[in-house]
C-alpha atoms as a PDB file:
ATOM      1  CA  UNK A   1     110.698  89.970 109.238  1.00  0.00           C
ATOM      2  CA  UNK A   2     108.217  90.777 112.269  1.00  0.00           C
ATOM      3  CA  UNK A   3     109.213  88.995 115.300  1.00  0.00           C
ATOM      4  CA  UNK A   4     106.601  89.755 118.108  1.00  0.00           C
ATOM      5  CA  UNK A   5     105.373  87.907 120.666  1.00  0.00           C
ATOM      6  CA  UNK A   6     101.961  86.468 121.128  1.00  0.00           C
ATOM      7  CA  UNK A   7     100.575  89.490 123.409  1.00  0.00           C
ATOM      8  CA  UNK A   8     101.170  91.899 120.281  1.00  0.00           C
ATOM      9  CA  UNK A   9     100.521  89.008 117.369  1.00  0.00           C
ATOM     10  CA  UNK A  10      97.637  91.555 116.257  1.00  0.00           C
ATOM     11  CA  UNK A  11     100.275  94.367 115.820  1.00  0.00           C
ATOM     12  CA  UNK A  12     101.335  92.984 112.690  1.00  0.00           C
ATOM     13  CA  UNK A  13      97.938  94.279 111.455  1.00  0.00           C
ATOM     14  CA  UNK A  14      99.024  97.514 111.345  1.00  0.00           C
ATOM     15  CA  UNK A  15     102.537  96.994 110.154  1.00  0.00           C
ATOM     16  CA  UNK A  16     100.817  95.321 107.134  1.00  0.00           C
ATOM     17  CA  UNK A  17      98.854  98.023 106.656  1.00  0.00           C
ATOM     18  CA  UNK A  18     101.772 100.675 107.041  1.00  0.00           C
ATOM     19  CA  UNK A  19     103.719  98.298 104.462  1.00  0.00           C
ATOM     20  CA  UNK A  20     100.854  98.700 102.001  1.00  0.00           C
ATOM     21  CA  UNK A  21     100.335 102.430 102.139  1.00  0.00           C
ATOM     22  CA  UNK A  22     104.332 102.979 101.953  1.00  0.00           C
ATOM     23  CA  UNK A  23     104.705 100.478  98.806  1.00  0.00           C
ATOM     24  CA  UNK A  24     108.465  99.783  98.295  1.00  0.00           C
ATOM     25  CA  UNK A  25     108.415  97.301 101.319  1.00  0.00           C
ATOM     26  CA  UNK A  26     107.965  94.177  99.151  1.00  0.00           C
ATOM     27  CA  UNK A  27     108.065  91.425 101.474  1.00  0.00           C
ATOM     28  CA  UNK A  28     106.454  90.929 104.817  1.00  0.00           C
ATOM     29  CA  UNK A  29     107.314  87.745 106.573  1.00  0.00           C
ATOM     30  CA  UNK A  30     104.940  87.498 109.724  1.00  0.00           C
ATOM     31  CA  UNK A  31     105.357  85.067 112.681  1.00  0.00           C
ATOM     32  CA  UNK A  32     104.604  84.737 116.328  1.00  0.00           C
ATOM     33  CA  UNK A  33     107.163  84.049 119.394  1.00  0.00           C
ATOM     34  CA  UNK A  34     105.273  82.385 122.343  1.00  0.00           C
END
């Protein structure tokens, strides 16, 4: 679960992509705090 807040919202970008390249991370449950 990524839990950032709105400042860093386009962070998650990257974790997706880091989650893709490393493929056993099957889930990837974005959202934004404030």
């Amino acid at each position: 679960i990524s839990a950032v807040g709105g400042a860093t919202i386009l962070d998650q970008l990257t974790l997706a992509e880091a989650i893709k390249a490393v493929g056993s991370i099957k889930r990837f449950l974005p959202s934004e705090f404030g």
